[in-house]
Protein backbone atom coordinates (compact mmCIF):
# COMPACT_ATOMS: atom_id res chain seq x y z
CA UNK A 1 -26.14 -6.68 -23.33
CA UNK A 2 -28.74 -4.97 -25.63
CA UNK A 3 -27.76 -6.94 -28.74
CA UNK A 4 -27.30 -9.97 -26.81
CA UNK A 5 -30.95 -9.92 -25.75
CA UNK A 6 -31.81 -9.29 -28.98
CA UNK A 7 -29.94 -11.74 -31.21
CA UNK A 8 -31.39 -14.27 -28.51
CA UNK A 9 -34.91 -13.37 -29.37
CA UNK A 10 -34.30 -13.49 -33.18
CA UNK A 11 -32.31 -17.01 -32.84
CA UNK A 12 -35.50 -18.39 -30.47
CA UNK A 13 -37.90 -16.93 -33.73
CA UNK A 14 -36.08 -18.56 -35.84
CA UNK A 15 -36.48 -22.12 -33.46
CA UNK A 16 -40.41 -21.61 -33.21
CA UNK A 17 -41.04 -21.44 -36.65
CA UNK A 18 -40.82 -24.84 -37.34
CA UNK A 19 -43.22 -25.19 -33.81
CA UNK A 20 -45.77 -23.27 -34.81
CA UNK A 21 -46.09 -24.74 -38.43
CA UNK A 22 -44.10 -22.70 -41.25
CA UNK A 23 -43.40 -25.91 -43.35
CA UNK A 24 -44.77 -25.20 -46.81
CA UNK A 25 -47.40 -27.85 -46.04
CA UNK A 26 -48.81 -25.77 -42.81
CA UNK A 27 -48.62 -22.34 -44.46
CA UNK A 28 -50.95 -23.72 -47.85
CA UNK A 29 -53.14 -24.40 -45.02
CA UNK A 30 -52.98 -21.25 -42.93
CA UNK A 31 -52.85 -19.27 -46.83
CA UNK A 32 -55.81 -20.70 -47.67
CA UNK A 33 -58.03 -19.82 -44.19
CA UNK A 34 -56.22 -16.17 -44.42
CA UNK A 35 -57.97 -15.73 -47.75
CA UNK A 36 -61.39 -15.70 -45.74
CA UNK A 37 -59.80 -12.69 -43.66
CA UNK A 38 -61.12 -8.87 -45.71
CA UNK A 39 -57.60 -8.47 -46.86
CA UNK A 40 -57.06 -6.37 -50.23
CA UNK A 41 -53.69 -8.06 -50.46
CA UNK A 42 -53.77 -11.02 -51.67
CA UNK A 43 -51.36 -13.85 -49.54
CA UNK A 44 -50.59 -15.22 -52.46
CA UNK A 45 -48.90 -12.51 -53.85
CA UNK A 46 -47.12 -12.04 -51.20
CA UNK A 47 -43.04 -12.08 -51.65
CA UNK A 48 -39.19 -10.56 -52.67
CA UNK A 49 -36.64 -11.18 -54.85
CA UNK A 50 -32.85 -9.87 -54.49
CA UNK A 51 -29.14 -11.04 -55.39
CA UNK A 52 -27.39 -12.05 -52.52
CA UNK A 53 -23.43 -12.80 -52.93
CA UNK A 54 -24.35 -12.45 -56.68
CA UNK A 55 -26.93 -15.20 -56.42
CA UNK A 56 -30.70 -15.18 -56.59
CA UNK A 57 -32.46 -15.13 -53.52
CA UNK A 58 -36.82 -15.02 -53.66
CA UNK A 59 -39.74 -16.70 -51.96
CA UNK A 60 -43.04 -16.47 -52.77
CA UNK A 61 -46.32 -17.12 -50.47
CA UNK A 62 -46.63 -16.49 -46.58
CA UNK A 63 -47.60 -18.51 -44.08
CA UNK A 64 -48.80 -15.48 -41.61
CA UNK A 65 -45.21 -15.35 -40.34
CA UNK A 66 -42.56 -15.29 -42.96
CA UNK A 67 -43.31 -12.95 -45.66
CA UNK A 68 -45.57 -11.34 -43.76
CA UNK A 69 -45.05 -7.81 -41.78
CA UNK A 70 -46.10 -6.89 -38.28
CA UNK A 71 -47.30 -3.59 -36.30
CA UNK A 72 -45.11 -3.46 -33.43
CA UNK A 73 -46.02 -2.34 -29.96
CA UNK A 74 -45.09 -1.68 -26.74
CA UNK A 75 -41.07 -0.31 -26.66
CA UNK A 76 -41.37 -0.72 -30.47
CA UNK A 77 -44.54 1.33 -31.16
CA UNK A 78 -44.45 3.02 -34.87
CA UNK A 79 -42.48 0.18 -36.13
CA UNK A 80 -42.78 -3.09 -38.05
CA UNK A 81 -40.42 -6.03 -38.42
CA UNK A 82 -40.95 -8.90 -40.84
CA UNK A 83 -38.36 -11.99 -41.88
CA UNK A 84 -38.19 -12.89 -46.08
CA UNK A 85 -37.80 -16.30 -46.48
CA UNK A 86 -38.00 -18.76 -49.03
CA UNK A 87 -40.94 -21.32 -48.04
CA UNK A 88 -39.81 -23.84 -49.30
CA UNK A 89 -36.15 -23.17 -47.70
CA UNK A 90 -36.93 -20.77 -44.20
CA UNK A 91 -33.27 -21.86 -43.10
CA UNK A 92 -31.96 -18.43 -45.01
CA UNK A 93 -33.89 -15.30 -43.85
CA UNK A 94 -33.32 -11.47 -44.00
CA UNK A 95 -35.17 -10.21 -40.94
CA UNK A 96 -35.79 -6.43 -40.89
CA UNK A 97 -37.22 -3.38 -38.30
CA UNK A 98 -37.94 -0.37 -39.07
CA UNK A 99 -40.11 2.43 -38.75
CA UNK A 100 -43.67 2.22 -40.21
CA UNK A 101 -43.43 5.10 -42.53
CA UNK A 102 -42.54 5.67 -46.42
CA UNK A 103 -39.07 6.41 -46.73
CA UNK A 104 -35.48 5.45 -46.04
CA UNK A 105 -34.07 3.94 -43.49
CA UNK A 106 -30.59 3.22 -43.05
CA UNK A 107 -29.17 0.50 -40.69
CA UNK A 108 -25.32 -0.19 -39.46
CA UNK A 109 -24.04 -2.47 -37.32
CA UNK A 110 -24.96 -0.70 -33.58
CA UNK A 111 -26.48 -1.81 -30.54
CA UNK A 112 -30.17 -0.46 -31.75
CA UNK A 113 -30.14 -1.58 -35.40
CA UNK A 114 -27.41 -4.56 -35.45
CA UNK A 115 -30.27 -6.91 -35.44
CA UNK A 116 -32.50 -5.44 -37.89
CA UNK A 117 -31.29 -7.15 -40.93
CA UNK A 118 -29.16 -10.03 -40.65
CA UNK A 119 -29.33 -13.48 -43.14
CA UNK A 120 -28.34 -16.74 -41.77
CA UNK A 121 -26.22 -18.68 -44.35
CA UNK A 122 -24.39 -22.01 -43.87
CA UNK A 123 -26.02 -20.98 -40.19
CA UNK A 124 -24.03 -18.09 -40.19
CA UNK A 125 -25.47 -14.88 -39.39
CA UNK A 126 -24.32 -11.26 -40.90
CA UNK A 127 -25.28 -8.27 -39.58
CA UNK A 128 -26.54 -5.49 -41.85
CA UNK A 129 -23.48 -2.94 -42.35
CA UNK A 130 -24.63 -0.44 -43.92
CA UNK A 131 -28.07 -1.48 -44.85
CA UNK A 132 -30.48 0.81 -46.62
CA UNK A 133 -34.73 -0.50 -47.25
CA UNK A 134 -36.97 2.13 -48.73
CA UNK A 135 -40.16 1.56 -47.83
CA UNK A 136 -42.42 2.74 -51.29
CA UNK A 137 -46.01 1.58 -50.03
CA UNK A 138 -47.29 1.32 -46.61
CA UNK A 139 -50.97 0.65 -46.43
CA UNK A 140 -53.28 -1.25 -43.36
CA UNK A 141 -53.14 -4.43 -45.31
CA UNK A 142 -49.52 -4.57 -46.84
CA UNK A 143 -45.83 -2.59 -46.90
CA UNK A 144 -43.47 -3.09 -50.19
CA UNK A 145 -40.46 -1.53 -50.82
CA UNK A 146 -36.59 -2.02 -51.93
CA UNK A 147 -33.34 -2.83 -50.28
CA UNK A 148 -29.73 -3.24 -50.85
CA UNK A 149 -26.65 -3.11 -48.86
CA UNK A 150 -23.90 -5.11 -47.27
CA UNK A 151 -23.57 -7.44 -44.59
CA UNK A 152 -20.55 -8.30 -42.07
CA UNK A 153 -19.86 -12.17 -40.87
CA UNK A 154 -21.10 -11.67 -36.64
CA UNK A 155 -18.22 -11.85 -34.70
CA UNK A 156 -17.53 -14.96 -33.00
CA UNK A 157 -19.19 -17.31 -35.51
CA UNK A 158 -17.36 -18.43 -38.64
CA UNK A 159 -14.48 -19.99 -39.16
CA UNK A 160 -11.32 -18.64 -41.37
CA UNK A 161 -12.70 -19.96 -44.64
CA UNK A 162 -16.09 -18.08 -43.95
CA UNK A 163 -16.99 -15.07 -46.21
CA UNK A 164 -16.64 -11.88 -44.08
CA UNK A 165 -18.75 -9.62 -45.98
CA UNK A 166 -21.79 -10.41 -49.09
CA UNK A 167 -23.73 -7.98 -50.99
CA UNK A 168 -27.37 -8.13 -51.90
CA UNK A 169 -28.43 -5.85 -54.31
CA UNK A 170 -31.57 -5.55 -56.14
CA UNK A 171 -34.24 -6.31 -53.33
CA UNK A 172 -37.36 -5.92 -53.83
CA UNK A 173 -40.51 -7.05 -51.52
CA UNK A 174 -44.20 -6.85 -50.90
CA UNK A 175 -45.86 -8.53 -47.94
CA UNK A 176 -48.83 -8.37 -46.23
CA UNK A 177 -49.78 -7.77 -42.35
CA UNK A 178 -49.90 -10.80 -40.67
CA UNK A 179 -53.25 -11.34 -39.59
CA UNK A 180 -52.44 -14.30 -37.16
CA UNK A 181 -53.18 -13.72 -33.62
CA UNK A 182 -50.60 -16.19 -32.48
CA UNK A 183 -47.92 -14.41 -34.37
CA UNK A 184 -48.57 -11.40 -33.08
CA UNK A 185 -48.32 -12.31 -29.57
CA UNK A 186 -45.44 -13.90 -29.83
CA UNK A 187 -43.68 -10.20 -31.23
CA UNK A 188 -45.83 -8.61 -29.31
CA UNK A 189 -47.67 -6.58 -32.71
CA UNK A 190 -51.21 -5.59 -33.11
């Protein structure tokens, strides 16, 4: 019921974005009144690179929501969660949560973790299995780190010609903290 709940809330994330203005038009505009904010990171900067199924996968920029990391609270105090997208293509995202400390953290397909890395391809979604993100940096303004792994095809979506399993190898990213109030209400972050 757990993961239910949850791959509902990521799936209804993934819907708003395009409501509350991700398109690479909006987030110039919400980049450019960010860089007003007293942020040492620059938004600009912001982004990751990695090879997923052996291809190249990046995105640059953030719009406050993608490419950009959040403080969690309530249930989720003491972690963050943020989606890597391309901006320019937000229809494949890796979406990760974790805790908000330097380190490894591991995650496999279970009830708690299933959810915290997945990447919607063809509008498929794979669940990390096993996963591993190493957070390097993590600093009031920004988090960066690496990540590689493997990821299963969900069960129940597909069809027999879909890949069960891809690889992405070689990730690399470093985001700022969102500094949107809307988008933190909405995951309920500080």
């Amino acid at each position: 019921m757990q993961q239910l709940k949850t791959i509902t809330f990521f799936l209804s994330i993934l819907l708003l974005t395009g409501c509350f203005g991700s398109s690479p038009k909006n987030a110039n505009k919400e980049n450019n009144s960010s860089a007003n904010d007293a942020q040492t990171t620059s938004t600009s900067n912001a982004g990751f690179s990695c090879m997923l199924d052996g291809k190249e996968f990046s995105g640059t920029g953030t719009d406050q929501n993608i490419n950009a990391a959040f403080h969690l609270t309530g249930d989720n105090k003491g972690q963050i969660f943020f989606r890597l997208s391309d901006m320019n293509n937000i229809g494949d995202a890796l979406m990760f949560q974790l805790p908000a400390k330097v380190g490894p953290t591991t995650f496999t397909v279970s009830p708690t973790y299933s959810y915290g890395g997945y990447v919607t391809k063809g509008f498929l979604t794979y669940l990390d299995n096993p996963l591993t993100v190493t957070v390097s940096s993590i600093t009031s303004t920004s988090v960066s780190g690496t990540f590689s792994g493997t990821y299963t095809l969900q069960k129940g979506t597909g069809n027999s010609n879909s890949k069960q399993t891809i690889e992405v190898t070689d990730g690399k990213f470093n985001i700022p903290f969102s500094t949107s109030a809307q988008w933190k209400k909405l995951y309920n972050a500080e």
